[in-house]
PDB file of N, CA and C in Angstrom:
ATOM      1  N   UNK A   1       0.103  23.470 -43.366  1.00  0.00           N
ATOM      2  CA  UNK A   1      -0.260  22.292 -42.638  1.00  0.00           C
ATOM      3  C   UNK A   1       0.952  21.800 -41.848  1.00  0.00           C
ATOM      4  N   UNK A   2       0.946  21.538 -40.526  1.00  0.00           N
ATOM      5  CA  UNK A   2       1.897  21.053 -39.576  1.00  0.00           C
ATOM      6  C   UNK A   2       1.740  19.616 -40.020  1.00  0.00           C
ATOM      7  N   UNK A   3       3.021  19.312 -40.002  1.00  0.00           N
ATOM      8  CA  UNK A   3       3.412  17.490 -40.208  1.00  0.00           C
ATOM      9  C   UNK A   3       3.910  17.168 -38.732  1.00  0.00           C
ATOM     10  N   UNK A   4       2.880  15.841 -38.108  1.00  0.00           N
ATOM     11  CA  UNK A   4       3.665  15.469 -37.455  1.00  0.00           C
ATOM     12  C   UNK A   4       4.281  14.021 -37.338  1.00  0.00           C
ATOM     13  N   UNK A   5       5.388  13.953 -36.402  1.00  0.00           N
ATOM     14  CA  UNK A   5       5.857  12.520 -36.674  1.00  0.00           C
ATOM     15  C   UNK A   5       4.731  11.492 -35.817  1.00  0.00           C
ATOM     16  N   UNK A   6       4.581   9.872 -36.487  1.00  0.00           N
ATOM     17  CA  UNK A   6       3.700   9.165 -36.461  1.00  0.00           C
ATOM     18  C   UNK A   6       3.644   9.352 -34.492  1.00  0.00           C
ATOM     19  N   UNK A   7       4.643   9.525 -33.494  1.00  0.00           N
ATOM     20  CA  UNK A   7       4.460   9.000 -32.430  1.00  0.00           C
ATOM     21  C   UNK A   7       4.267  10.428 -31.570  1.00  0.00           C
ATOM     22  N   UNK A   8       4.131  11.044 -32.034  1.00  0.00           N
ATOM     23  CA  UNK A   8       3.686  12.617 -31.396  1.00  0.00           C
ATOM     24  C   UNK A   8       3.202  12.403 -30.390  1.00  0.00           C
ATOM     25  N   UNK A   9       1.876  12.132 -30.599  1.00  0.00           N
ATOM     26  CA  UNK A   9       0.736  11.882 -30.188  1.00  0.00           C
ATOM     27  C   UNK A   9       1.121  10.829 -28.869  1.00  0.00           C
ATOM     28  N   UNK A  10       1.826   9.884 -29.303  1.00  0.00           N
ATOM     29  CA  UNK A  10       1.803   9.377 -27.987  1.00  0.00           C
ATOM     30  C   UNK A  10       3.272   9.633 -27.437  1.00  0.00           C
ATOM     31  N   UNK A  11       4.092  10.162 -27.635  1.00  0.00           N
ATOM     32  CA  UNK A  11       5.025  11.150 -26.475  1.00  0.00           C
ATOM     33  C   UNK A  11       4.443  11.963 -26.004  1.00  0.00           C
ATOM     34  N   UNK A  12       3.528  13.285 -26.543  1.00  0.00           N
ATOM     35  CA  UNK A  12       2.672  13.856 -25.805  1.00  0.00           C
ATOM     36  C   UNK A  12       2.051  13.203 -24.666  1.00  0.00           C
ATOM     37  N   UNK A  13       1.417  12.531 -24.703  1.00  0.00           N
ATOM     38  CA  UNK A  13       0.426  11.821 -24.400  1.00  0.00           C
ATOM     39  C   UNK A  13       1.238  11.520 -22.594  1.00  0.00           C
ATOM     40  N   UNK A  14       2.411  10.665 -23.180  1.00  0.00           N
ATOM     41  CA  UNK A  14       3.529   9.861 -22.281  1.00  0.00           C
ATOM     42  C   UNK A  14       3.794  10.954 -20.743  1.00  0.00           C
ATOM     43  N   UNK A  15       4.498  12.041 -21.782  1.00  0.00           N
ATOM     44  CA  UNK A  15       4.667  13.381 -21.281  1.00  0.00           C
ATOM     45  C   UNK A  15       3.666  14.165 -20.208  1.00  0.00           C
ATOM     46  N   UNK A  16       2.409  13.797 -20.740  1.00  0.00           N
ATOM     47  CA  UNK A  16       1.675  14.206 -19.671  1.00  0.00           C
ATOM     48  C   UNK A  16       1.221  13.561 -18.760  1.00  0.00           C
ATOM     49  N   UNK A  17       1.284  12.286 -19.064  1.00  0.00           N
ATOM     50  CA  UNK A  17       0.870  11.028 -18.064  1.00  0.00           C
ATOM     51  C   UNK A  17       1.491  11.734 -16.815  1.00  0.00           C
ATOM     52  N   UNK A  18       3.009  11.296 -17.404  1.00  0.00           N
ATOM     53  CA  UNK A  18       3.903  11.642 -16.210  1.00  0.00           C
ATOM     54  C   UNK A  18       3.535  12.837 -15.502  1.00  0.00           C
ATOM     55  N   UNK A  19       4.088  13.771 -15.884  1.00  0.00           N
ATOM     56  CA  UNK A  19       2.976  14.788 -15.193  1.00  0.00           C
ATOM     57  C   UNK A  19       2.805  15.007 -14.173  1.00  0.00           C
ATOM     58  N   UNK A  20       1.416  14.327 -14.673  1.00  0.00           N
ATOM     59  CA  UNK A  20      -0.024  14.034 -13.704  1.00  0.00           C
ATOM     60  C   UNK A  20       0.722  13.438 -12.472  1.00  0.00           C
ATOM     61  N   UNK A  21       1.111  12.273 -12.924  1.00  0.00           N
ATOM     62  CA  UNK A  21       1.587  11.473 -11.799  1.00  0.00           C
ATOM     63  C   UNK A  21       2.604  11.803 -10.914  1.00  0.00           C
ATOM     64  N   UNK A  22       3.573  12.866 -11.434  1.00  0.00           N
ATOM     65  CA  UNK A  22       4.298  13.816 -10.566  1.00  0.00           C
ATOM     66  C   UNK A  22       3.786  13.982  -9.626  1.00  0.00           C
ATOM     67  N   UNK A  23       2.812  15.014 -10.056  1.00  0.00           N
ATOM     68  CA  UNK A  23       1.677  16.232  -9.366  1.00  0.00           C
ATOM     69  C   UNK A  23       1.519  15.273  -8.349  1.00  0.00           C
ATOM     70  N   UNK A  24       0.319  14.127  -8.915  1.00  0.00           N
ATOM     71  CA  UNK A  24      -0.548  13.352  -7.936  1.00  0.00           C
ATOM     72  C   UNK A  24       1.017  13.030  -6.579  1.00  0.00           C
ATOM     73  N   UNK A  25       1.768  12.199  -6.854  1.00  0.00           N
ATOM     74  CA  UNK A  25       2.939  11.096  -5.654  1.00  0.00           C
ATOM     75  C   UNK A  25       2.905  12.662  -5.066  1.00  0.00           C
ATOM     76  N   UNK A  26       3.367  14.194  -5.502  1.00  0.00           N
ATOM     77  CA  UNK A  26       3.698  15.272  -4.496  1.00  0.00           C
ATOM     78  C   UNK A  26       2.423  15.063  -3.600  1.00  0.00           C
ATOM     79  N   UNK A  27       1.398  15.232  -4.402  1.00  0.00           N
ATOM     80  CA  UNK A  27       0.053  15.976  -3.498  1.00  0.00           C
ATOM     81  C   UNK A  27      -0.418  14.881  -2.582  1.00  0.00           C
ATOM     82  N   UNK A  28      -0.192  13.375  -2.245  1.00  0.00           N
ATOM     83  CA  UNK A  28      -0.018  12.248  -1.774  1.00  0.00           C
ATOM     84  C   UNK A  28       0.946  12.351  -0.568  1.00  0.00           C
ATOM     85  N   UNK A  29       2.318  12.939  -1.172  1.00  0.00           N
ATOM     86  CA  UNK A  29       3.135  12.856   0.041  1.00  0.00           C
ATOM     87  C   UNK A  29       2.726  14.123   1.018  1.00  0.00           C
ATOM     88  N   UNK A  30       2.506  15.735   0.219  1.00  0.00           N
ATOM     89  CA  UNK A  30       2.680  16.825   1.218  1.00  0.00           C
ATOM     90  C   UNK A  30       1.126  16.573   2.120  1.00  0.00           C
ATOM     91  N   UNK A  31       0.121  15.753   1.189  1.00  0.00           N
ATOM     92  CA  UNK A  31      -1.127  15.721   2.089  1.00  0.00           C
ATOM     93  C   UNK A  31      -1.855  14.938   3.455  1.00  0.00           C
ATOM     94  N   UNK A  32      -0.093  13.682   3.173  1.00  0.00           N
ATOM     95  CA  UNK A  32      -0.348  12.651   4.396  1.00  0.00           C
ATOM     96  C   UNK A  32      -1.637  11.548   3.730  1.00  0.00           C
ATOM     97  N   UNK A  33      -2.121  11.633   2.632  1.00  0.00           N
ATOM     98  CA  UNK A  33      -3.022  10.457   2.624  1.00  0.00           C
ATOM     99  C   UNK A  33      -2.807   9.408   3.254  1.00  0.00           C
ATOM    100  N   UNK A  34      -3.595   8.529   3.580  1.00  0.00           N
ATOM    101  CA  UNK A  34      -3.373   7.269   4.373  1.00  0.00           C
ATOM    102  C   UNK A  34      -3.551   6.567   3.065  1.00  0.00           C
ATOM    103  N   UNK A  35      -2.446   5.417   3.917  1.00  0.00           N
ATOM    104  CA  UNK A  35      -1.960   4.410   2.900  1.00  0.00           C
ATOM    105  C   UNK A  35      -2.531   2.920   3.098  1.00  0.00           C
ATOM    106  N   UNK A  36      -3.444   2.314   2.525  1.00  0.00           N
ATOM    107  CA  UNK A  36      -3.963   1.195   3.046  1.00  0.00           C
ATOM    108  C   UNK A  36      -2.962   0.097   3.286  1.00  0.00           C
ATOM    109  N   UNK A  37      -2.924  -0.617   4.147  1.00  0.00           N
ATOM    110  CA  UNK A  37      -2.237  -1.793   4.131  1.00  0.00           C
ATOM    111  C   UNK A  37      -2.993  -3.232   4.094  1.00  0.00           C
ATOM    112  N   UNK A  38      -2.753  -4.214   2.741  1.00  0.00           N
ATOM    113  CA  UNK A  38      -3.753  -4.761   2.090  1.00  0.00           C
ATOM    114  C   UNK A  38      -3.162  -6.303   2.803  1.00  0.00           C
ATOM    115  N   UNK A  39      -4.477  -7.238   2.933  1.00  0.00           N
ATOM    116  CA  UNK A  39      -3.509  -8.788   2.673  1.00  0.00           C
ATOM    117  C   UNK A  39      -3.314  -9.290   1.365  1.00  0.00           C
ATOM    118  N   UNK A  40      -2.167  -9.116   1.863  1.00  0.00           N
ATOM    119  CA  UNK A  40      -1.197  -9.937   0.088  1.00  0.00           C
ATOM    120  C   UNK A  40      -2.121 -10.876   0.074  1.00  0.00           C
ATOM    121  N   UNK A  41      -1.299 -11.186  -1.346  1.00  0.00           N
ATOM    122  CA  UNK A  41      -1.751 -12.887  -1.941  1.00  0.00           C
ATOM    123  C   UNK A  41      -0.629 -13.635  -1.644  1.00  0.00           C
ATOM    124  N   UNK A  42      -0.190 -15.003  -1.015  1.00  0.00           N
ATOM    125  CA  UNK A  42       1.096 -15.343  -0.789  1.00  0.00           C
ATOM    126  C   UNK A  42       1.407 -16.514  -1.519  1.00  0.00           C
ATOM    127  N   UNK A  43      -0.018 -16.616  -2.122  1.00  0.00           N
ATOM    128  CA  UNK A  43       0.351 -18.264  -3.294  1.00  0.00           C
ATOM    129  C   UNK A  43      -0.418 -17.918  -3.933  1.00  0.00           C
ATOM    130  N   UNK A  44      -0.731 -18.810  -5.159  1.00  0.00           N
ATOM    131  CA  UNK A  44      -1.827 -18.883  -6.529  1.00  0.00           C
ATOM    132  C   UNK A  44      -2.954 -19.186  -5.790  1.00  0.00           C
ATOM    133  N   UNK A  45      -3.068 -20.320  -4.983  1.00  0.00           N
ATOM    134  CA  UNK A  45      -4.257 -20.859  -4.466  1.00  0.00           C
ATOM    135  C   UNK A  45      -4.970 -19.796  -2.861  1.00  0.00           C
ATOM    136  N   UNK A  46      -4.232 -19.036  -2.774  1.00  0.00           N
ATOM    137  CA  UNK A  46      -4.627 -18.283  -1.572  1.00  0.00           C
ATOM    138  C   UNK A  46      -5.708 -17.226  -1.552  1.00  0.00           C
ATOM    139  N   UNK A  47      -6.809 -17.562  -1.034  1.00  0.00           N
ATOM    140  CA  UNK A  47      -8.341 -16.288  -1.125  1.00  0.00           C
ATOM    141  C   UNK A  47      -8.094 -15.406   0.047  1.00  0.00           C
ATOM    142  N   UNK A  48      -7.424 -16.256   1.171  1.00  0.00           N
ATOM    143  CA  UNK A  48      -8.324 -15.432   2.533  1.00  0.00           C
ATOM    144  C   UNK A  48      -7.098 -15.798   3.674  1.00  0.00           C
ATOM    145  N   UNK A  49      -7.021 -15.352   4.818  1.00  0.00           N
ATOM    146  CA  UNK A  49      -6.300 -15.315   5.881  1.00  0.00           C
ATOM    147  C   UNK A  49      -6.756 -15.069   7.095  1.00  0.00           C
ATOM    148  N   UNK A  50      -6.011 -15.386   8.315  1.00  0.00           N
ATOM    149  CA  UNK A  50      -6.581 -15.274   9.684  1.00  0.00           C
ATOM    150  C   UNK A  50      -5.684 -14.250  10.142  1.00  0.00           C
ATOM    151  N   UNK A  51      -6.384 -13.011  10.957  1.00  0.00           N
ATOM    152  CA  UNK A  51      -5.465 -12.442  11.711  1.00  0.00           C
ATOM    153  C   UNK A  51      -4.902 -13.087  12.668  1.00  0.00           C
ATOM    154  N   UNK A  52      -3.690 -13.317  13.070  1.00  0.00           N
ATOM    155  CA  UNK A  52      -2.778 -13.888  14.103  1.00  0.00           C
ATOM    156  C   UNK A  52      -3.028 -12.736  15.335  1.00  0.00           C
ATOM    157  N   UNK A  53      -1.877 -12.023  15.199  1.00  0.00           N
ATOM    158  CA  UNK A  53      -1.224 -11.039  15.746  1.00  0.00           C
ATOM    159  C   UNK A  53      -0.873  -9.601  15.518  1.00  0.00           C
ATOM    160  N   UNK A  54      -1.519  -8.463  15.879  1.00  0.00           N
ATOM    161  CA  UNK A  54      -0.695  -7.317  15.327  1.00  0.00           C
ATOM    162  C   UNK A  54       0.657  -7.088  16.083  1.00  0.00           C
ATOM    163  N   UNK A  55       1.688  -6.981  15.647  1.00  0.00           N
ATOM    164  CA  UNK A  55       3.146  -6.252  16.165  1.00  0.00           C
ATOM    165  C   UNK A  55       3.074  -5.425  16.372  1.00  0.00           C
ATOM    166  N   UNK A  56       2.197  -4.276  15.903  1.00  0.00           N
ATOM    167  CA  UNK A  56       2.203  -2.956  16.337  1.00  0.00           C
ATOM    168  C   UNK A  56       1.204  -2.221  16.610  1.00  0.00           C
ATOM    169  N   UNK A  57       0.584  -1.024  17.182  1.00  0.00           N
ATOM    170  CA  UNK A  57      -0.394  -0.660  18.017  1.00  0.00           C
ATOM    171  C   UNK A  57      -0.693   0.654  17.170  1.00  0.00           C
ATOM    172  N   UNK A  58      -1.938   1.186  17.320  1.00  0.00           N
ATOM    173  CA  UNK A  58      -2.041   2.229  16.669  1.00  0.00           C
ATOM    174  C   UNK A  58      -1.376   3.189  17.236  1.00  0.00           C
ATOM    175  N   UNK A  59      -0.605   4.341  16.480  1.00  0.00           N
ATOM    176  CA  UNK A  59      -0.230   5.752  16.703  1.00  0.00           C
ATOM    177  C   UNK A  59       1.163   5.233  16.809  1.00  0.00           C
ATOM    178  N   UNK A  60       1.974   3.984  16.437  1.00  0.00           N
ATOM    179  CA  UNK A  60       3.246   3.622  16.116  1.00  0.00           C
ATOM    180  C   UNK A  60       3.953   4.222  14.932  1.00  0.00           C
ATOM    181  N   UNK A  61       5.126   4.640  15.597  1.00  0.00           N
ATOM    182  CA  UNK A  61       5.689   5.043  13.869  1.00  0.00           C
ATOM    183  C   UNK A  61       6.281   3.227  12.860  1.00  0.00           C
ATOM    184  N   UNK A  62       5.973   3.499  11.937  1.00  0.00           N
ATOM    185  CA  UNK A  62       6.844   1.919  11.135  1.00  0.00           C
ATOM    186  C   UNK A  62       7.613   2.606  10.617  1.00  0.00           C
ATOM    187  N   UNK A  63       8.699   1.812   9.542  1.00  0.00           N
ATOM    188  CA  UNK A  63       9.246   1.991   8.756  1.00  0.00           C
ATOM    189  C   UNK A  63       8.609   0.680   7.494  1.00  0.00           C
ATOM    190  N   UNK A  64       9.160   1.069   6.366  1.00  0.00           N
ATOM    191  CA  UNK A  64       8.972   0.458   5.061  1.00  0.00           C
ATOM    192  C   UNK A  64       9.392  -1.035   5.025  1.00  0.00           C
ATOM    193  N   UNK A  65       8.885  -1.869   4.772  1.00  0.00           N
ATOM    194  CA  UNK A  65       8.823  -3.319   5.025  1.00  0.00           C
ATOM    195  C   UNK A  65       8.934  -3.721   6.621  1.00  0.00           C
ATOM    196  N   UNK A  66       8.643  -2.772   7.315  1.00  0.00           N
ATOM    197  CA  UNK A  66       8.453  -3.671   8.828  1.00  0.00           C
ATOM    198  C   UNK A  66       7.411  -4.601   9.074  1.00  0.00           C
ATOM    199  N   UNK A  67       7.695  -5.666   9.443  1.00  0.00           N
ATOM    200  CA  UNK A  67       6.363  -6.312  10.212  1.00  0.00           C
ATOM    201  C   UNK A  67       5.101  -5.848  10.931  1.00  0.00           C
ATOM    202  N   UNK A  68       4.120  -5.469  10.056  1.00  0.00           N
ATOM    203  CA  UNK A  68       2.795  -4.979  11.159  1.00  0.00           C
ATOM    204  C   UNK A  68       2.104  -6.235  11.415  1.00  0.00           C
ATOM    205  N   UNK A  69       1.745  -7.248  11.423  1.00  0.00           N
ATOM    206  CA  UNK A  69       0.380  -8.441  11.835  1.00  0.00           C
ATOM    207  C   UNK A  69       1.216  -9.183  11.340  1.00  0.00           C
ATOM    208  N   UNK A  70       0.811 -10.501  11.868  1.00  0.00           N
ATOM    209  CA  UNK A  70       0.807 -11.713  11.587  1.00  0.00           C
ATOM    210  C   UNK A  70      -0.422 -12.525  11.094  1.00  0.00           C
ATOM    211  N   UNK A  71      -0.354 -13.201  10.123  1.00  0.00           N
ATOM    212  CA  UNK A  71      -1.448 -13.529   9.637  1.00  0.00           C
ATOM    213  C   UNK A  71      -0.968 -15.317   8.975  1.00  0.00           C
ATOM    214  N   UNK A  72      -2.248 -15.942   9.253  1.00  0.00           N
ATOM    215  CA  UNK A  72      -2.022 -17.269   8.825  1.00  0.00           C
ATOM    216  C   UNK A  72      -2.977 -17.644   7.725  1.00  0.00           C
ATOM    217  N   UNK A  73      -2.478 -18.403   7.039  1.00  0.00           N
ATOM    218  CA  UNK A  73      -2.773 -18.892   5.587  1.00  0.00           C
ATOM    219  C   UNK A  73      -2.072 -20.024   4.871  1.00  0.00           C
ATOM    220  N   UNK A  74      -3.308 -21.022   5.041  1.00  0.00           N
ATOM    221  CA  UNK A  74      -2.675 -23.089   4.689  1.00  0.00           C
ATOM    222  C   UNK A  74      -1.917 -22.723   5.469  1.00  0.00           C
ATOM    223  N   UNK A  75      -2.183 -22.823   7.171  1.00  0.00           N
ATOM    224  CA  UNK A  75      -1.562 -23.363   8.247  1.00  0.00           C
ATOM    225  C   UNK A  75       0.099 -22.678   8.228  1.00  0.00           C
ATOM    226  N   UNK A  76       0.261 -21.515   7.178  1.00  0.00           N
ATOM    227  CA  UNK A  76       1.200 -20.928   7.691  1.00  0.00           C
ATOM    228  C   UNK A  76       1.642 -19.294   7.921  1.00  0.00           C
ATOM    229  N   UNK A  77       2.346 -19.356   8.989  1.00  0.00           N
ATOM    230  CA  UNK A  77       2.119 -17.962   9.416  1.00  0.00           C
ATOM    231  C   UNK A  77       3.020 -16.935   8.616  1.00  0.00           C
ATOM    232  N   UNK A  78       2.683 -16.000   8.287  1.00  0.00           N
ATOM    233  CA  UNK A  78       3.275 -14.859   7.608  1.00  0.00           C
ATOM    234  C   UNK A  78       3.406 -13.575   8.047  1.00  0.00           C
ATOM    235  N   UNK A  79       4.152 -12.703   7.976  1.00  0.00           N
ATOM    236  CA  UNK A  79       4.055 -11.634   8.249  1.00  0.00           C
ATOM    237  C   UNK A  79       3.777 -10.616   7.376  1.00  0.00           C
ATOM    238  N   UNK A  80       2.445  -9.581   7.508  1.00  0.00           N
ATOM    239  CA  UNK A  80       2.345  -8.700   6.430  1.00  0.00           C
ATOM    240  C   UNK A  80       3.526  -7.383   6.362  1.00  0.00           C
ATOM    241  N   UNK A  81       4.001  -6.988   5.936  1.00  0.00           N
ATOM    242  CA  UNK A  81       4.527  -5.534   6.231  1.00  0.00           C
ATOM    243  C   UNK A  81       4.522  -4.733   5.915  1.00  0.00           C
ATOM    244  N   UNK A  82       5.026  -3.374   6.512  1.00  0.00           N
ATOM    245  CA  UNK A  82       4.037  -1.776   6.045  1.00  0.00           C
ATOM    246  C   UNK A  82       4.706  -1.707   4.462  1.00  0.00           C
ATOM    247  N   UNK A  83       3.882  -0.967   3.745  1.00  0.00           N
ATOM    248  CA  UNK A  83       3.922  -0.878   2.382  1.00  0.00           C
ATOM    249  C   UNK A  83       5.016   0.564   2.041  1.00  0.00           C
ATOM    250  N   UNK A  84       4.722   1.568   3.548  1.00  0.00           N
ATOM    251  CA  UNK A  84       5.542   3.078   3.624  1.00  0.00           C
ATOM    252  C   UNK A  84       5.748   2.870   4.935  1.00  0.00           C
ATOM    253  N   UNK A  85       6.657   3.660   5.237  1.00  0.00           N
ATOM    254  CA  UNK A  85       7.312   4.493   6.498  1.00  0.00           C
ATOM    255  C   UNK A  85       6.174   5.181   6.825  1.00  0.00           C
ATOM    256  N   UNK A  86       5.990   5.333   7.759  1.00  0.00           N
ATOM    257  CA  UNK A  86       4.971   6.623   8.814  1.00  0.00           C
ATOM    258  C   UNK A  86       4.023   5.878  10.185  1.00  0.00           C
ATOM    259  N   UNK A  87       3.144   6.709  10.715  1.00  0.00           N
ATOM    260  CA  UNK A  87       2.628   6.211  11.538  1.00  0.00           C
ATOM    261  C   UNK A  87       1.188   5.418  11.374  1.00  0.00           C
ATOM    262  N   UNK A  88       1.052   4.523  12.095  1.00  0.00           N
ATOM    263  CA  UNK A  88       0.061   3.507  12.070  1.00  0.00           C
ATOM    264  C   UNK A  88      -1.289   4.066  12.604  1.00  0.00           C
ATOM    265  N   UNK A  89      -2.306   4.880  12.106  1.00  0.00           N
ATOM    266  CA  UNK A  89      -3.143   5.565  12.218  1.00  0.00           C
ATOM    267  C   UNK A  89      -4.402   4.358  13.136  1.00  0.00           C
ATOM    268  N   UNK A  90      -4.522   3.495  12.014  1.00  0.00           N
ATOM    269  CA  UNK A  90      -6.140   2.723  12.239  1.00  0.00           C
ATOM    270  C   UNK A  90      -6.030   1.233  12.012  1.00  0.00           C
ATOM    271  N   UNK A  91      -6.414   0.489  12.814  1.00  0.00           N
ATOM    272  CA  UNK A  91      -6.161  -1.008  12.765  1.00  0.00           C
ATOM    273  C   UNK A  91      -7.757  -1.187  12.554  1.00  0.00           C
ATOM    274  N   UNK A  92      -7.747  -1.698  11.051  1.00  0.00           N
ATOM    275  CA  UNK A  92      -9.004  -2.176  10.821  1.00  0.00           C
ATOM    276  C   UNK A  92      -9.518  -3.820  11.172  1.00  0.00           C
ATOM    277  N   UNK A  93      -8.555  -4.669  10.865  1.00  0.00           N
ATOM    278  CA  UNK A  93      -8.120  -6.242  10.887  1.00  0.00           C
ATOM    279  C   UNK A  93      -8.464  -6.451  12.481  1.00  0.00           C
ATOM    280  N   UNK A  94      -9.255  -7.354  12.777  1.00  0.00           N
ATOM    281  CA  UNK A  94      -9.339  -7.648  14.169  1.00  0.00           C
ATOM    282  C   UNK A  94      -8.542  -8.952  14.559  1.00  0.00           C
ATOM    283  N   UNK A  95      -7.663  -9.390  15.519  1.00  0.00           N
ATOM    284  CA  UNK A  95      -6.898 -10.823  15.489  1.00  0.00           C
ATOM    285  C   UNK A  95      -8.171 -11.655  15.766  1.00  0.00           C
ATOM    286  N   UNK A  96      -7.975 -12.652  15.074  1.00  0.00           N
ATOM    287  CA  UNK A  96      -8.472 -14.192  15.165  1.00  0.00           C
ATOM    288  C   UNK A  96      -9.862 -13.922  14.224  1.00  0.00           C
ATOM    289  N   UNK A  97     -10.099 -13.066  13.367  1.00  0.00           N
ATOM    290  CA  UNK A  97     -10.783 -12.959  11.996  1.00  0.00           C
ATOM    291  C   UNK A  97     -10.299 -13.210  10.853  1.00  0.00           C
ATOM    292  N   UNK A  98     -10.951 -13.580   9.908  1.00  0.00           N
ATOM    293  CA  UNK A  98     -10.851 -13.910   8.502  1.00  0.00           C
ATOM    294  C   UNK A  98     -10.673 -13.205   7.731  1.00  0.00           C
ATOM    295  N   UNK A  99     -10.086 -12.585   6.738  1.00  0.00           N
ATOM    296  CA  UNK A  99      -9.799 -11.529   5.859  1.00  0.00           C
ATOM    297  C   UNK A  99      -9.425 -12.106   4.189  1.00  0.00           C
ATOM    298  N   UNK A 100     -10.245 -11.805   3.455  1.00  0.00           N
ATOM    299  CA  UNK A 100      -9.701 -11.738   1.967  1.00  0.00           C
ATOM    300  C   UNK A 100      -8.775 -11.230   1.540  1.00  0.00           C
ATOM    301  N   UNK A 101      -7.704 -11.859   0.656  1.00  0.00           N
ATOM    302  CA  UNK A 101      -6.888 -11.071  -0.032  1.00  0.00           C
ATOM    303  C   UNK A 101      -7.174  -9.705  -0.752  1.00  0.00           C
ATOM    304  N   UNK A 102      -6.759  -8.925  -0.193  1.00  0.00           N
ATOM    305  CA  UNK A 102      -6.596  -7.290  -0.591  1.00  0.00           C
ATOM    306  C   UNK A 102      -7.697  -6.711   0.573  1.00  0.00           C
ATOM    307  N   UNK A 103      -8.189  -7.379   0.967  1.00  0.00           N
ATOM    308  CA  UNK A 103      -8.539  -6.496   2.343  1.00  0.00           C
ATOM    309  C   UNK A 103      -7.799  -5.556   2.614  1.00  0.00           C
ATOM    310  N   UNK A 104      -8.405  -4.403   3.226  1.00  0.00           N
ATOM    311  CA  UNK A 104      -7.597  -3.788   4.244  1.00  0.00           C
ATOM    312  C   UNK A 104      -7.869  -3.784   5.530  1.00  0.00           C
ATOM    313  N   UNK A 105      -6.622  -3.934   5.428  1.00  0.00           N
ATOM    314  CA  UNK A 105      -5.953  -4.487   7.524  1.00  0.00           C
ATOM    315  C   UNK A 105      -5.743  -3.196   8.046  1.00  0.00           C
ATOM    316  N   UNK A 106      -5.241  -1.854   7.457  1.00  0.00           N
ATOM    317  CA  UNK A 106      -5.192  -1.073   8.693  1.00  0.00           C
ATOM    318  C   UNK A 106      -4.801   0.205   7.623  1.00  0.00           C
ATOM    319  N   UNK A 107      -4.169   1.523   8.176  1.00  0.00           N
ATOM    320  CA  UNK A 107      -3.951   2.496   7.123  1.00  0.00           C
ATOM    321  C   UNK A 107      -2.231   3.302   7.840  1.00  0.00           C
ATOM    322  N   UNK A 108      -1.690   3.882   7.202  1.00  0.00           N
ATOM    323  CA  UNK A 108      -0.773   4.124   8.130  1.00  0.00           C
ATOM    324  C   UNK A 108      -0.691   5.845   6.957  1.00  0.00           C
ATOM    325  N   UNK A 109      -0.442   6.509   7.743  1.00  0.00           N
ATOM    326  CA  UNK A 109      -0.043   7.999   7.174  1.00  0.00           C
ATOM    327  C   UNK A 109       1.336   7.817   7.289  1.00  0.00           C
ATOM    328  N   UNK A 110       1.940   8.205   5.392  1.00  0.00           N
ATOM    329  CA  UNK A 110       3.194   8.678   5.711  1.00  0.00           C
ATOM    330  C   UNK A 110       3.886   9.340   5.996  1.00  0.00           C
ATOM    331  N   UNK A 111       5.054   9.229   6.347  1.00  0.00           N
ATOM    332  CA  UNK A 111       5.795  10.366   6.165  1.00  0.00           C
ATOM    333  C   UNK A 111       6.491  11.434   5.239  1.00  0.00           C
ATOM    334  N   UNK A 112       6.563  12.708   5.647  1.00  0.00           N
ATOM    335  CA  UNK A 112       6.997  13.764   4.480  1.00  0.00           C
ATOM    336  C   UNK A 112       7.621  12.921   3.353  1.00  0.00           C
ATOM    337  N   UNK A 113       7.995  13.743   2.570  1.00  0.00           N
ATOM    338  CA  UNK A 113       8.916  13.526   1.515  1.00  0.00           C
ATOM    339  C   UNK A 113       9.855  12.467   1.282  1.00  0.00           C
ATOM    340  N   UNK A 114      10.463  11.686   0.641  1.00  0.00           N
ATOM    341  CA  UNK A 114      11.000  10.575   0.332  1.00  0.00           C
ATOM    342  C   UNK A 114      10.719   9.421   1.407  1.00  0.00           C
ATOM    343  N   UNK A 115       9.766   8.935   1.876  1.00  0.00           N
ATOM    344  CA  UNK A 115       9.260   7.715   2.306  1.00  0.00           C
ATOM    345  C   UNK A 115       9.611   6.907   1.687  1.00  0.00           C
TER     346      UNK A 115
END
């Protein structure tokens, strides 16, 4: 009979999580998935937002925290920004519409490897 120690089971377990999740972030980056870009939440009390402004146009390259839209919420304006580096595929968010928090505003494909 094999003895094992009480936490085997979940180092195994741990071990393969990771893994997976290796695998998956590679097969994510070499495949270009598009990356949604969501409206934050910017307070406790915040449901919904107005598109302002987009800063950037589709087929733009961004970088990682750049400014894509402007968006207002309790009368103040915010800027959302890209979540990855790459190009700005699809502007879903239309300016001067309403949007729920976690909407998605637009999708941007990243770029290769370390984005």
């Amino acid at each position: 009979m094999v003895m094992l120690r009480e936490d085997s089971f979940d180092r195994c377990l741990g071990t393969l999580r990771n893994s997976f999740m290796n695998c998956w972030m590679k097969y994510v980056w070499e495949s270009k998935v598009p990356v949604e870009v969501k409206m934050p939440k910017w307070g406790m009390m915040m449901k919904e937002a107005r598109i302002v402004k987009w800063l950037k146009k589709e087929g733009d390259i961004v970088k990682k925290r750049e400014p894509l839209v402007e968006a207002e919420a309790e009368k103040i304006v915010n800027a959302v920004e890209a979540p990855v580096s790459g190009k700005l595929v699809k502007i879903i968010a239309k300016e001067g519409e309403t949007y729920p928090v976690g909407a998605t505003l637009g999708l941007i494909e990243p770029e290769g490897e370390g984005k």
